[in-house]
N, C-alpha and C. Protein backbone atom coordinates (compact mmCIF):
# COMPACT_ATOMS: atom_id res chain seq x y z
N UNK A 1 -17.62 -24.22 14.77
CA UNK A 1 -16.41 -23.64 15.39
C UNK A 1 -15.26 -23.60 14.39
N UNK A 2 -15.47 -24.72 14.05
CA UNK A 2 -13.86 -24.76 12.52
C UNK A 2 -14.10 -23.79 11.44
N UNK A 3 -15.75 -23.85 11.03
CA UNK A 3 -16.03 -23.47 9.86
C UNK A 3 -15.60 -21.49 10.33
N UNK A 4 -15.42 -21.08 11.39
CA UNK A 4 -16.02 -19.91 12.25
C UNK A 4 -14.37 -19.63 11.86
N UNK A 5 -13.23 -20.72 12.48
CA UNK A 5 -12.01 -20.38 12.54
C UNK A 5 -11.06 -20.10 11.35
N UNK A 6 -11.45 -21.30 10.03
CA UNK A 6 -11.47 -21.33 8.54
C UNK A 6 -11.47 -19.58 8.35
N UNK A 7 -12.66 -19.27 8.27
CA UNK A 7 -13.16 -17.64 8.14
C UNK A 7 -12.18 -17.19 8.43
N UNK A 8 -12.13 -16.87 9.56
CA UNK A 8 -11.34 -15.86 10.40
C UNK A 8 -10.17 -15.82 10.06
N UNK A 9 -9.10 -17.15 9.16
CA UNK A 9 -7.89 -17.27 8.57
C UNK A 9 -7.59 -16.75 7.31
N UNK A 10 -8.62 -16.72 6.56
CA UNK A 10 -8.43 -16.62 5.36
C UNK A 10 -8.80 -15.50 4.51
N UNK A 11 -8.84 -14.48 3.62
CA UNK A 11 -8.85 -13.69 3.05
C UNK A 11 -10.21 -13.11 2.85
N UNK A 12 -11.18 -12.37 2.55
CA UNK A 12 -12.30 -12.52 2.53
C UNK A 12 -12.76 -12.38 0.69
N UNK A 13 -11.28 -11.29 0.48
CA UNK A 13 -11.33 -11.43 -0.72
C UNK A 13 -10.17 -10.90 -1.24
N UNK A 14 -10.26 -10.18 -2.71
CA UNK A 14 -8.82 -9.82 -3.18
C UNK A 14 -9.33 -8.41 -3.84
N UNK A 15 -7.46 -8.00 -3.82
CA UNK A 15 -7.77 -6.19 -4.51
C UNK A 15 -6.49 -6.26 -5.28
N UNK A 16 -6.79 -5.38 -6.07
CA UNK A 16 -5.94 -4.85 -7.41
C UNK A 16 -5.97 -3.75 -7.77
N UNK A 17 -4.50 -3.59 -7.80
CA UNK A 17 -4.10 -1.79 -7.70
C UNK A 17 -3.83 -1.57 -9.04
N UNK A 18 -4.09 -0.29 -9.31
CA UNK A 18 -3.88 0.29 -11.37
C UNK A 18 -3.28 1.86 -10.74
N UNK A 19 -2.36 1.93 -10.66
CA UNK A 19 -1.54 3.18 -10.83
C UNK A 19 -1.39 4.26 -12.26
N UNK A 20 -1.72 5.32 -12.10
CA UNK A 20 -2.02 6.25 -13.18
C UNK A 20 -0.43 6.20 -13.85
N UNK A 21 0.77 6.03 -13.11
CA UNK A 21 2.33 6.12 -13.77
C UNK A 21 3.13 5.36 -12.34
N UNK A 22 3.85 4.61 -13.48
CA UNK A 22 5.09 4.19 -12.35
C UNK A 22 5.93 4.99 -11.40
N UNK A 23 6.16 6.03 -11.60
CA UNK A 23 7.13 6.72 -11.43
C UNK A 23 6.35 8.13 -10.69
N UNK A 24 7.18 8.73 -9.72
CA UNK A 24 6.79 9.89 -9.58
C UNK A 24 7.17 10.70 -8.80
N UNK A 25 7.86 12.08 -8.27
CA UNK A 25 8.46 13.30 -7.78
C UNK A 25 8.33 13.15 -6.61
N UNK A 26 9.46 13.70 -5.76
CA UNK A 26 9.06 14.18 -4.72
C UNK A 26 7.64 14.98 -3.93
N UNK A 27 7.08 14.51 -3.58
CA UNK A 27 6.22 15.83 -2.75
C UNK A 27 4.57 15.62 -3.92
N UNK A 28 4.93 14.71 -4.68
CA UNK A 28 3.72 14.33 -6.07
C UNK A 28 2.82 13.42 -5.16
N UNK A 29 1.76 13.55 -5.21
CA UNK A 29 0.67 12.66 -5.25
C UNK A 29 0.84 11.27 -6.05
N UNK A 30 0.43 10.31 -5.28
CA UNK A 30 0.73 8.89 -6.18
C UNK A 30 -0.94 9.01 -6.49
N UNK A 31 -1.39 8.61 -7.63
CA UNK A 31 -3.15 8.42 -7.63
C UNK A 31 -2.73 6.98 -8.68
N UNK A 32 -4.04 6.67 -8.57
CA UNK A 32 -4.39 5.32 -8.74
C UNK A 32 -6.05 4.85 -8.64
N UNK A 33 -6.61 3.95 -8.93
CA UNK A 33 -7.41 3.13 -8.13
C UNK A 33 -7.24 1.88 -7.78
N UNK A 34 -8.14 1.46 -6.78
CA UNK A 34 -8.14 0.15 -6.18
C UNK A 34 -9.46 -0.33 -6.57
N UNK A 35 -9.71 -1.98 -6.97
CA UNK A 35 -10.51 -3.20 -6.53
C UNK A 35 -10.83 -3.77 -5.84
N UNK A 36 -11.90 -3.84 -4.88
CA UNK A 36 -11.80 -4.63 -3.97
C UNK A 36 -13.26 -5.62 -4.34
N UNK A 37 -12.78 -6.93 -4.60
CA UNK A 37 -14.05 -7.81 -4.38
C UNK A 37 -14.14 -8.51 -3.65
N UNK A 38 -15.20 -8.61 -2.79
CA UNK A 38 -15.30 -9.23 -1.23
C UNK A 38 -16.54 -10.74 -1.80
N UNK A 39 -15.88 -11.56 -1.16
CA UNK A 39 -16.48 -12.74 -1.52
C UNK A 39 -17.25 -13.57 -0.26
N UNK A 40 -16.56 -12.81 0.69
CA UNK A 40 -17.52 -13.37 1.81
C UNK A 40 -18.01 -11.71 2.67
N UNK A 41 -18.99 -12.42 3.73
CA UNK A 41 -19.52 -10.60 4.48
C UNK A 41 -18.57 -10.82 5.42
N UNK A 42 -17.52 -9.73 5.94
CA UNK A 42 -16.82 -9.25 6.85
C UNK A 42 -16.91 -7.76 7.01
N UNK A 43 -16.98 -7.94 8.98
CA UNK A 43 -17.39 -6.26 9.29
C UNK A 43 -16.12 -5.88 9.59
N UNK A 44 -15.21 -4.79 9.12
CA UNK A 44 -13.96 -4.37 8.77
C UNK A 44 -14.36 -3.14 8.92
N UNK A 45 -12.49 -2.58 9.61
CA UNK A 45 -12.34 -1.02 9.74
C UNK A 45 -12.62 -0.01 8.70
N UNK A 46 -12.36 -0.71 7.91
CA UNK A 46 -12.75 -0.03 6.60
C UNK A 46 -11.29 0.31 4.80
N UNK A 47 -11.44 0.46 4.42
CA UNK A 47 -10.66 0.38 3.31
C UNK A 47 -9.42 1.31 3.43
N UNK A 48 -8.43 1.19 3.35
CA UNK A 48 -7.47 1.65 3.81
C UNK A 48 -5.79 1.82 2.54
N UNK A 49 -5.83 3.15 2.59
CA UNK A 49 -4.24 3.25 1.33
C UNK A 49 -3.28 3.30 2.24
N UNK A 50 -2.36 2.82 1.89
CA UNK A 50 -0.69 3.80 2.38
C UNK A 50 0.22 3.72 1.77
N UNK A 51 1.18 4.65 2.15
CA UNK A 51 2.75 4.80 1.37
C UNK A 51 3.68 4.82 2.50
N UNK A 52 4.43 3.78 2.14
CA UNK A 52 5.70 3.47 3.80
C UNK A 52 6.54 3.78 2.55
N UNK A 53 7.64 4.32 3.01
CA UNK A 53 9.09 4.41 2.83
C UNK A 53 10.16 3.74 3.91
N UNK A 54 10.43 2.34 3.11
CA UNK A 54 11.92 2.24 4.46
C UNK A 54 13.23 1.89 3.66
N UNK A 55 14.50 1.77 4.56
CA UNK A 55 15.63 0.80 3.95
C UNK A 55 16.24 0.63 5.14
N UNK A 56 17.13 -0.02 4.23
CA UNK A 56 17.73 -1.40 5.33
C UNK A 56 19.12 -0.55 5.79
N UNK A 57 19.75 -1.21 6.88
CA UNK A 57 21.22 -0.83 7.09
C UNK A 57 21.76 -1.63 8.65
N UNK A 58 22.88 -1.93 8.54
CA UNK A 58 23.46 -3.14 9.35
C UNK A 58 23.88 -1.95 11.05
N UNK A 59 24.11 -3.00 12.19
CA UNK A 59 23.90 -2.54 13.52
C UNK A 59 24.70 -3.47 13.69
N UNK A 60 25.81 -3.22 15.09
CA UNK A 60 26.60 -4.58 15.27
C UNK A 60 26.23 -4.10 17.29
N UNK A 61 26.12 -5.33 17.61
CA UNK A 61 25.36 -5.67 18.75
C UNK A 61 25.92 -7.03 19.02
N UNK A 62 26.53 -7.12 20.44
CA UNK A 62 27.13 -8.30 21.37
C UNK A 62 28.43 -8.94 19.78
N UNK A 63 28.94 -8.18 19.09
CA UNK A 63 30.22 -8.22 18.42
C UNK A 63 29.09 -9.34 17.01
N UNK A 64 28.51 -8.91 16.90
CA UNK A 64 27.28 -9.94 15.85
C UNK A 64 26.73 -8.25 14.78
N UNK A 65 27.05 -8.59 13.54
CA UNK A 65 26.20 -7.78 12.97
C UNK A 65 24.77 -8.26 11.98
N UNK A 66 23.50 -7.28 12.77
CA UNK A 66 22.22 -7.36 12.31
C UNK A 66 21.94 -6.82 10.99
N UNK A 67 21.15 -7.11 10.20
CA UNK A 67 20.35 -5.85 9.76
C UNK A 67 19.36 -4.98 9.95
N UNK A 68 18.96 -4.10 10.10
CA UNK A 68 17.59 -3.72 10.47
C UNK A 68 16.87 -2.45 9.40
N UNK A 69 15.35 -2.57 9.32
CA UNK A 69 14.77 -2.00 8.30
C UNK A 69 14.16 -0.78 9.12
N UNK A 70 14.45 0.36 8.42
CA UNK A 70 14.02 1.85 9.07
C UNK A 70 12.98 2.23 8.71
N UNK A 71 11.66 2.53 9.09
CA UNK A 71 10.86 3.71 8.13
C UNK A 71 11.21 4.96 8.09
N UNK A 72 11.37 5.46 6.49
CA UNK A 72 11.95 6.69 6.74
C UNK A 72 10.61 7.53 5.92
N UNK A 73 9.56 6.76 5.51
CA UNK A 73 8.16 7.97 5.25
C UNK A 73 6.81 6.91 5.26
N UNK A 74 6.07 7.27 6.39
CA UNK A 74 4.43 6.78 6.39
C UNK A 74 3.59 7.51 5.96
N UNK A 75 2.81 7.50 5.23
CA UNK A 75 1.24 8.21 5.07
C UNK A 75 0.27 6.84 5.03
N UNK A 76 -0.82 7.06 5.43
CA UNK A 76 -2.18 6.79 5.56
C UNK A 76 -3.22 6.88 5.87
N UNK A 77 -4.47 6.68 4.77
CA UNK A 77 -5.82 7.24 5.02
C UNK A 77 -6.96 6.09 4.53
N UNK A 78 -8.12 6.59 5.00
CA UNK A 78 -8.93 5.20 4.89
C UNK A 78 -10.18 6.51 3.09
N UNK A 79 -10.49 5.42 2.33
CA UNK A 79 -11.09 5.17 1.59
C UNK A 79 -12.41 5.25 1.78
N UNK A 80 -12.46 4.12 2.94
CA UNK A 80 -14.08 3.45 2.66
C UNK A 80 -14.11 3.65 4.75
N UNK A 81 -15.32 3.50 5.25
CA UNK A 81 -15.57 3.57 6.49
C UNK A 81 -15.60 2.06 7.07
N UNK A 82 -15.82 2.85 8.44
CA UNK A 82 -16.23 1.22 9.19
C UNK A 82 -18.08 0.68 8.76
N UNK A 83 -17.43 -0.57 8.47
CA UNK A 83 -19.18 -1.39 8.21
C UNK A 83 -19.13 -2.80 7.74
N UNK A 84 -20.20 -3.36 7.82
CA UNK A 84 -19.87 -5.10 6.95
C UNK A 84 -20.05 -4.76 5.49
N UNK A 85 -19.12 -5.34 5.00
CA UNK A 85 -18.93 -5.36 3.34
C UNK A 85 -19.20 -6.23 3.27
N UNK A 86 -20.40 -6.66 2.23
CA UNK A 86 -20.82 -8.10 2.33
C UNK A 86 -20.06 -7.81 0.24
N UNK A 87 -20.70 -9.27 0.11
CA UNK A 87 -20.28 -9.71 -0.85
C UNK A 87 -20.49 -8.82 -2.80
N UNK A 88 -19.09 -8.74 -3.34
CA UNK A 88 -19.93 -7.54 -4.33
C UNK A 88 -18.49 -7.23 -4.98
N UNK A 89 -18.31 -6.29 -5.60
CA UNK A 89 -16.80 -5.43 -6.20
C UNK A 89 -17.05 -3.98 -5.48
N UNK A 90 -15.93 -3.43 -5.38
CA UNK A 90 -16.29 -1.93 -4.33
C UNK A 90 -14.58 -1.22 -5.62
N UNK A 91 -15.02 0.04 -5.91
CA UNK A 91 -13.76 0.80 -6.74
C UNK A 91 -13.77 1.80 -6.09
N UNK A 92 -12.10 2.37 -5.96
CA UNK A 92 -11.89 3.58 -5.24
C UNK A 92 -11.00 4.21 -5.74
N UNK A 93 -11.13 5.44 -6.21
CA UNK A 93 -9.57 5.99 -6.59
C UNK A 93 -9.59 6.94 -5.62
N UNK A 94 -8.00 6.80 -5.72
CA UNK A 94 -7.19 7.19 -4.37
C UNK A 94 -5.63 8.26 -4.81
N UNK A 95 -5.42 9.03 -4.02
CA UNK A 95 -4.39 9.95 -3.90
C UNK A 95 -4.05 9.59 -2.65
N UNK A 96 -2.04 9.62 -2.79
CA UNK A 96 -1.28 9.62 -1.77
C UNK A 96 -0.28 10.12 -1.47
N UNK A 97 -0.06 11.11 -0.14
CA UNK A 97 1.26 11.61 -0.36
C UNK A 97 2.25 10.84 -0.45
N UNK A 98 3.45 11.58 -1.00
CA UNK A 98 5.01 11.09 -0.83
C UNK A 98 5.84 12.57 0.39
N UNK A 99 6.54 12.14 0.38
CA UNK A 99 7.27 13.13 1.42
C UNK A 99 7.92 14.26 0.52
N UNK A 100 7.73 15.84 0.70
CA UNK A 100 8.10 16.60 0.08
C UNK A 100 9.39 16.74 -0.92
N UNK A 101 9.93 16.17 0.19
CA UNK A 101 11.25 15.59 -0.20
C UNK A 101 12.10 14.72 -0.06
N UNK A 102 13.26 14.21 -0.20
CA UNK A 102 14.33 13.05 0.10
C UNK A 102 15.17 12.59 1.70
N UNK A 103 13.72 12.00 1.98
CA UNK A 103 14.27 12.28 3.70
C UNK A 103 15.39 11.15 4.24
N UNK A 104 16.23 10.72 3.08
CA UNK A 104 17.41 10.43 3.50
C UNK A 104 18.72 11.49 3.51
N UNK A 105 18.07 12.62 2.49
CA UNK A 105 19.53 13.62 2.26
C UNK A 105 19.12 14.68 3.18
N UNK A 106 17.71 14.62 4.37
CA UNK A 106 16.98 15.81 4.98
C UNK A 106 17.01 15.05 6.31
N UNK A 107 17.62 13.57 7.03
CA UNK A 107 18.07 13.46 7.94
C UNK A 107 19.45 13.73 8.63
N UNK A 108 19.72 12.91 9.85
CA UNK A 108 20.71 13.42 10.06
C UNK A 108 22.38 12.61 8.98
N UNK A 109 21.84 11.41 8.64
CA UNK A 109 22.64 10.70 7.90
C UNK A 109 22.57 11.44 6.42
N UNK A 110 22.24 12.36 6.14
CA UNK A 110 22.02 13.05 4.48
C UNK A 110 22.97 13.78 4.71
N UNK A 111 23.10 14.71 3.73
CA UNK A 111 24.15 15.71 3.24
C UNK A 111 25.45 14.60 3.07
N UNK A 112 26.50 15.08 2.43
CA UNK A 112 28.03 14.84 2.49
C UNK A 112 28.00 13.61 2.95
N UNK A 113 28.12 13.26 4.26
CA UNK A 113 28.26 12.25 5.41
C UNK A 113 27.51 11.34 4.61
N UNK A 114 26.01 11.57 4.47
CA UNK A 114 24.83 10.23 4.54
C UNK A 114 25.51 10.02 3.18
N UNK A 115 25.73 10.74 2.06
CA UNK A 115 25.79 10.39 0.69
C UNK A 115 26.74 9.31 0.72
N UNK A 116 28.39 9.93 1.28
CA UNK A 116 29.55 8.71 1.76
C UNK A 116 29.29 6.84 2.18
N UNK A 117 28.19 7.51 2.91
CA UNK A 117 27.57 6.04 3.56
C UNK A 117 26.59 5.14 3.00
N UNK A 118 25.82 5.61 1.89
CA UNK A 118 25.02 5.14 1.37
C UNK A 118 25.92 4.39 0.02
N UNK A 119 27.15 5.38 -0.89
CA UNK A 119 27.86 4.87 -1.16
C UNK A 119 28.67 4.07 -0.92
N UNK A 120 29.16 3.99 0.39
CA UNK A 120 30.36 2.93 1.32
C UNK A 120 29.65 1.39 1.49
N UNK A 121 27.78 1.70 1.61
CA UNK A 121 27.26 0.28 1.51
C UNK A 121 26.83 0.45 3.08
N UNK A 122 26.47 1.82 3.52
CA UNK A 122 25.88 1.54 4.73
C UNK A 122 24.62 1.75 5.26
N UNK A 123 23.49 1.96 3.88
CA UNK A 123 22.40 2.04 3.81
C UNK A 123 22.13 1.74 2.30
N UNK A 124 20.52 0.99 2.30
CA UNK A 124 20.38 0.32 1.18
C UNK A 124 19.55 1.52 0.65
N UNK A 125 19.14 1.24 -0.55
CA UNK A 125 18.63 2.19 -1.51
C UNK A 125 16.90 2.46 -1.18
N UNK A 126 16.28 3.22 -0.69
CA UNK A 126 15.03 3.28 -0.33
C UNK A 126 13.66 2.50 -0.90
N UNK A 127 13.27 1.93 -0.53
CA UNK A 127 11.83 1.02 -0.99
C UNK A 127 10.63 2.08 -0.63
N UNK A 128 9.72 1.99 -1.91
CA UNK A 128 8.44 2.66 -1.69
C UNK A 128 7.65 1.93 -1.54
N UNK A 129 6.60 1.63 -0.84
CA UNK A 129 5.60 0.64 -1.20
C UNK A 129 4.42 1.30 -0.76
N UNK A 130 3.34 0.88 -1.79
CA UNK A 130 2.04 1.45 -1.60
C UNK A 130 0.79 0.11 -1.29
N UNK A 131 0.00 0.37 -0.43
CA UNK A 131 -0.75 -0.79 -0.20
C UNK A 131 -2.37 -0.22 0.20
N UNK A 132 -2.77 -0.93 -0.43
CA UNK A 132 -4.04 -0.65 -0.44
C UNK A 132 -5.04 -2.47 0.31
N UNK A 133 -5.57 -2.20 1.81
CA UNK A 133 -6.04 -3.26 2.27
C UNK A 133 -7.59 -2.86 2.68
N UNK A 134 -8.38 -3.99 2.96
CA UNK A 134 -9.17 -4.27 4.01
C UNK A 134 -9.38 -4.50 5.21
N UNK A 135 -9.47 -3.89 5.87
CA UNK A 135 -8.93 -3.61 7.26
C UNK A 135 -9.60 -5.01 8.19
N UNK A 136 -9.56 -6.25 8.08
CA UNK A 136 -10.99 -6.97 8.70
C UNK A 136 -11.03 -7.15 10.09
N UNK A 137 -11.75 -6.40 11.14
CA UNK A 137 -11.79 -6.52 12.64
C UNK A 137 -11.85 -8.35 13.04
N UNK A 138 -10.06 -8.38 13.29
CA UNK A 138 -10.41 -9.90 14.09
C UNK A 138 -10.15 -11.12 13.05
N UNK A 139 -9.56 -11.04 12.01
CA UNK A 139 -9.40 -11.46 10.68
C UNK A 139 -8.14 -11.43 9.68
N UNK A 140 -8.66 -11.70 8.52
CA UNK A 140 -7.39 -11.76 8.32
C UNK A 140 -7.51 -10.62 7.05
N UNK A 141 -6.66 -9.57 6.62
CA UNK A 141 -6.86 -8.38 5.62
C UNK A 141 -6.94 -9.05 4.35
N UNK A 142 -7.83 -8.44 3.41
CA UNK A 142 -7.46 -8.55 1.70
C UNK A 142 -6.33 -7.46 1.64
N UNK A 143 -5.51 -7.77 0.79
CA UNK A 143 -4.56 -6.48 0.90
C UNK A 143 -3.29 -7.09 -0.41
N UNK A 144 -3.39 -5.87 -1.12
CA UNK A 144 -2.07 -5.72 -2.26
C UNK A 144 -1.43 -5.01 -2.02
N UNK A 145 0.16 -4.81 -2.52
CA UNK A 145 0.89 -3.81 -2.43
C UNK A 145 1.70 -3.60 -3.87
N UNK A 146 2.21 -2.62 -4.23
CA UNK A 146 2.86 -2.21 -5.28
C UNK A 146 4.46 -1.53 -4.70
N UNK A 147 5.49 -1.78 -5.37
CA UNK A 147 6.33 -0.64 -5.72
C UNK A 147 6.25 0.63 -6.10
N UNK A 148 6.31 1.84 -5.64
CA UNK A 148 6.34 3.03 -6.20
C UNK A 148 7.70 3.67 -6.27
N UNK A 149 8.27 4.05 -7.87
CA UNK A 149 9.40 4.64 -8.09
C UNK A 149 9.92 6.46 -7.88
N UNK A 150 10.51 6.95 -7.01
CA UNK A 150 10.20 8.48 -6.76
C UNK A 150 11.60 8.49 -7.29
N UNK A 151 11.44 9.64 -7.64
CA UNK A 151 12.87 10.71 -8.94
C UNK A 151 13.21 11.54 -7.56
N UNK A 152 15.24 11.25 -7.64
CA UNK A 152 15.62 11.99 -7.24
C UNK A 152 15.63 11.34 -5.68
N UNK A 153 16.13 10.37 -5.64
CA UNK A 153 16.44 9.78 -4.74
C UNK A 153 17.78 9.81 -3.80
N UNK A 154 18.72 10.59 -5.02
CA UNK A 154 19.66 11.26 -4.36
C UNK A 154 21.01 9.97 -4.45
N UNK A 155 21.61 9.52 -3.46
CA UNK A 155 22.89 8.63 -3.40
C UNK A 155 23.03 7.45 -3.36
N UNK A 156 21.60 7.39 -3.73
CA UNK A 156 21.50 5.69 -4.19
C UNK A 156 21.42 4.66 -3.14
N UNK A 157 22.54 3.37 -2.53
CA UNK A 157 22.96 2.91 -2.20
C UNK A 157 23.03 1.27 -2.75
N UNK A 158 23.17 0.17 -1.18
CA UNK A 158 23.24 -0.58 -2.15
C UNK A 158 21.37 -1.33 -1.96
N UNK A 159 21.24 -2.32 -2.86
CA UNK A 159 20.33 -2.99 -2.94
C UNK A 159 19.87 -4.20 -1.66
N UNK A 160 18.84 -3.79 -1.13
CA UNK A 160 18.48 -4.61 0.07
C UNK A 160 17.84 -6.14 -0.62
N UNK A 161 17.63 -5.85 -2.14
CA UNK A 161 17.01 -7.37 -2.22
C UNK A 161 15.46 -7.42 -1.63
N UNK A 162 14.75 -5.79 -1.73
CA UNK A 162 13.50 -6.52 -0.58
C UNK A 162 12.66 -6.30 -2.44
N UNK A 163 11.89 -7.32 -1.76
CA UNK A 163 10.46 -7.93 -2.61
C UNK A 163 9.18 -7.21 -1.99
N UNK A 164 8.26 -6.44 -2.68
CA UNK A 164 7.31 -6.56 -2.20
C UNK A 164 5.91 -7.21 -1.75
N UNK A 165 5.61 -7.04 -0.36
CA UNK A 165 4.75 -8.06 0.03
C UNK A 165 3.47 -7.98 -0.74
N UNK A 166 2.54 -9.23 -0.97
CA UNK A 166 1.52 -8.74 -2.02
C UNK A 166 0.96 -10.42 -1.22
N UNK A 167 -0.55 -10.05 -0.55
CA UNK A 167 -0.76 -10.98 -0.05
C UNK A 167 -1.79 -11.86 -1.75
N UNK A 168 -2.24 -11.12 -2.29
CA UNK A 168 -3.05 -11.44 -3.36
C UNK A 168 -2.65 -11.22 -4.33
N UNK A 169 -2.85 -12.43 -5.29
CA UNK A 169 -2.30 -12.47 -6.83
C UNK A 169 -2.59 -11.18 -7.82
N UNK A 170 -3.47 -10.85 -7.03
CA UNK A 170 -4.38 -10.08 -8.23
C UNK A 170 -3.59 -8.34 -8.26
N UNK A 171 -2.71 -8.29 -7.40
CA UNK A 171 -2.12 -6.83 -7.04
C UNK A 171 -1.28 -6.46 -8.96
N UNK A 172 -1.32 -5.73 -9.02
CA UNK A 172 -0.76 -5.03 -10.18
C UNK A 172 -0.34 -3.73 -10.55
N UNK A 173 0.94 -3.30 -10.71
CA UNK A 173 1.76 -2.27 -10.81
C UNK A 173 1.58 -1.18 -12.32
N UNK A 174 1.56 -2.20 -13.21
CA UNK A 174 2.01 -2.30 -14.87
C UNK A 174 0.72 -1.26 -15.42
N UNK A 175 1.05 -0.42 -16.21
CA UNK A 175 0.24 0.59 -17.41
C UNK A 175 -0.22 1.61 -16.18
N UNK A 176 -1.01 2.11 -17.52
CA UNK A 176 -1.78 3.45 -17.13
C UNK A 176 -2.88 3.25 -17.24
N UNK A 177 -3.73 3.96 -16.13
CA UNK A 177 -5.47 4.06 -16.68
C UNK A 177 -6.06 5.40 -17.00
N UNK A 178 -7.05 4.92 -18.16
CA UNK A 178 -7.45 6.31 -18.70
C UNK A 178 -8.03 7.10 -17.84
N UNK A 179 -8.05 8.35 -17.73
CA UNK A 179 -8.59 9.24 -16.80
C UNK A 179 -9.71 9.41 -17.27
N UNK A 180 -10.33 9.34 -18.96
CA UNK A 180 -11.18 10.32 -19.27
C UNK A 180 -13.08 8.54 -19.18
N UNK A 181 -11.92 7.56 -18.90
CA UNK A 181 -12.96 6.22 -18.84
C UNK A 181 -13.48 6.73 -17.71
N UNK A 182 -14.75 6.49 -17.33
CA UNK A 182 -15.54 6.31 -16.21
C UNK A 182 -15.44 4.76 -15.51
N UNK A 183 -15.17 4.80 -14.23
CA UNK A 183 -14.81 3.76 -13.32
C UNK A 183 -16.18 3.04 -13.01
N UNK A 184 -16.51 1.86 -13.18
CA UNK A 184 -17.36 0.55 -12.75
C UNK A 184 -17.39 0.71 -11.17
N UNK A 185 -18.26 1.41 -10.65
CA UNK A 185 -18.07 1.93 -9.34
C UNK A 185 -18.55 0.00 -8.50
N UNK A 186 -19.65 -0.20 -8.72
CA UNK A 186 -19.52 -2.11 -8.15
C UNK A 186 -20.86 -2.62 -9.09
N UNK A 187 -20.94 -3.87 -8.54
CA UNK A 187 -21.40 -4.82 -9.52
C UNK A 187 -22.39 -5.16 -8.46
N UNK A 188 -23.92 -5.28 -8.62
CA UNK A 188 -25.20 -5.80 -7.85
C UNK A 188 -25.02 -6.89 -7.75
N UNK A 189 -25.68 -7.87 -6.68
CA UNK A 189 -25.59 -8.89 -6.91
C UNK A 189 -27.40 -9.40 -6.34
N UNK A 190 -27.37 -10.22 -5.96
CA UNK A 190 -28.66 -10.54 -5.54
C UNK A 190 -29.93 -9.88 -4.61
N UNK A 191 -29.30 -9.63 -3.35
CA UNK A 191 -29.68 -8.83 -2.65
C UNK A 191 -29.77 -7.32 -2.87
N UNK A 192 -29.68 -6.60 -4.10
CA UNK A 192 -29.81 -5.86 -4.36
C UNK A 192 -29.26 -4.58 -4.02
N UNK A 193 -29.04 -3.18 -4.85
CA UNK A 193 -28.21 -2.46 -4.05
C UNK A 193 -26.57 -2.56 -4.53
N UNK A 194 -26.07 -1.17 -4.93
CA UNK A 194 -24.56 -1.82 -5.28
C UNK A 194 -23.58 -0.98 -3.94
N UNK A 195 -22.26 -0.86 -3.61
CA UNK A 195 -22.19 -0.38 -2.16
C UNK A 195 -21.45 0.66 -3.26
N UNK A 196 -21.50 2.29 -2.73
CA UNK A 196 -21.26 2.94 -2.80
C UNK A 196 -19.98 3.40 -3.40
N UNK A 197 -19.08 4.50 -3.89
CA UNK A 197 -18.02 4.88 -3.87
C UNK A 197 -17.35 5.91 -3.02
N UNK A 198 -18.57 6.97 -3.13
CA UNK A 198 -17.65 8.19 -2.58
C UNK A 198 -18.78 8.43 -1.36
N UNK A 199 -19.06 7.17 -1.24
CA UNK A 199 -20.18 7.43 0.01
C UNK A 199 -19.43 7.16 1.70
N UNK A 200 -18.84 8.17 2.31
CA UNK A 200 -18.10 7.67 3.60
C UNK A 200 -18.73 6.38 4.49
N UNK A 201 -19.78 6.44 4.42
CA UNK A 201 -20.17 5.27 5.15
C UNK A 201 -20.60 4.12 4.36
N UNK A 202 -20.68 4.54 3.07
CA UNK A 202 -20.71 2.84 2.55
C UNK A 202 -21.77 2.30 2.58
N UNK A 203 -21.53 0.64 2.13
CA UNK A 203 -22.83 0.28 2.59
C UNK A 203 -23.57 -0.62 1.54
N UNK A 204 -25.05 -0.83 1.47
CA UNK A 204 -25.17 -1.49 0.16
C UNK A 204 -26.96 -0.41 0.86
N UNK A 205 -27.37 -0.30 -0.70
CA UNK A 205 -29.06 -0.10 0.01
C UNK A 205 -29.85 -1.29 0.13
C-alpha cells in the first residue's frame, strides 16, 4: 500500500528541453526537442507540449489590493499517445505556436490606454513559458519548463519577478541543436524493443 502510494507521489522520471533559439517572433513556431526518460512503468495520457502566455496585474477588493496572474496565450498538443511507458529514453521534436501577434496591444487594455498602463506599473511584462510533460493518469507528471523570449512585445511593463516552474533538474533552455545531427530516437533496454518516435501510439515492440 505505501510502496503503491510512494509511486503515485513521485516522478516517474525526468525530461529535458533543447530549444533550436532563445528567442523568437510573433506568430513563429517555437521548435525544439524533448527527453523523456521514464524510470519506472506508468500508464499516462500521453506526452504533452505547451506555450502559456500570462502576466501579472493588481485588483483592489474589500479596500485590500491583490495580485492576480492572467493568461493572455495557451497552445497545446500531445506528442506521444495514451499508453504505459515503461522504462527506456523516448525523443520528440516538437513545434509550437505563439500567438500571431501581441495580445496585450490586440486586447482591450492595448493601444494608447494599455501602453500608459503597462508603463504606469499596471501590468507586468509578459512571461512565456513552454513545458513539455508526462501526462501520468492518477500520479504525479515528469515535466520541465523553459522561458521563451518573443520580439516585439510592445510596452514592456514592470517585472512580476515570476521564476519559471521546472519540476526537474534536468530542464534546459541554453544553445542550439544541430538540425543536420540525427536525433537518438530511445535506448533498448532489456525487454527488448525501443518505443517509438513518430509512432502515434507508441509503445515498445
Amino acid at each position: 500500500m505505501f510502496d503503491g502510494l510512494k509511486k503515485s507521489l513521485s516522478a516517474p522520471g525526468t525530461v529535458t528541453i533543447q530549444l533550436e533559439k532563445n528567442s523568437y517572433g510573433f506568430g513563429e513556431k517555437v521548435k525544439g526537442k524533448a527527453t523523456l526518460v521514464v524510470n519506472d512503468t506508468r500508464n499516462a495520457k500521453g506526452v504533452r507540449v505547451s506555450v502559456i502566455g500570462t502576466r501579472d496585474h493588481y485588483v483592489y477588493r474589500n479596500n485590500r489590493r491583490e495580485r492576480e496572474t492572467e493568461t493572455i496565450h495557451k497552445f497545446e498538443k500531445y506528442l506521444d499517445g495514451e499508453k504505459a511507458y515503461v522504462p527506456g529514453t523516448y525523443s520528440y521534436d516538437f513545434e509550437a505556436d505563439t500567438p500571431p501577434s501581441d495580445p496585450c496591444m490586440g486586447s482591450s487594455r492595448g493601444g494608447l490606454f494599455g501602453g500608459l498602463m503597462n508603463v504606469a506599473g499596471g501590468y507586468s511584462t509578459p512571461v512565456w513559458t513552454l513545458t513539455v510533460s508526462l501526462d501520468v493518469s492518477g500520479g504525479k507528471d515528469a515535466q520541465a519548463s523553459v522561458q521563451v523570449s518573443l520580439q516585439g512585445q510592445g510596452s514592456g511593463g514592470w517585472d512580476a519577478n515570476s521564476s519559471v516552474s521546472q519540476n526537474t533538474p534536468a530542464a534546459s533552455a541554453g544553445g542550439g541543436w544541430d538540425q543536420d545531427q540525427p536525433s537518438a530516437s530511445a535506448q533498448p533496454d532489456a525487454m527488448g524493443g525501443v518505443p517509438t518516435k513518430n509512432d502515434p501510439k507508441g509503445g515498445w515492440d
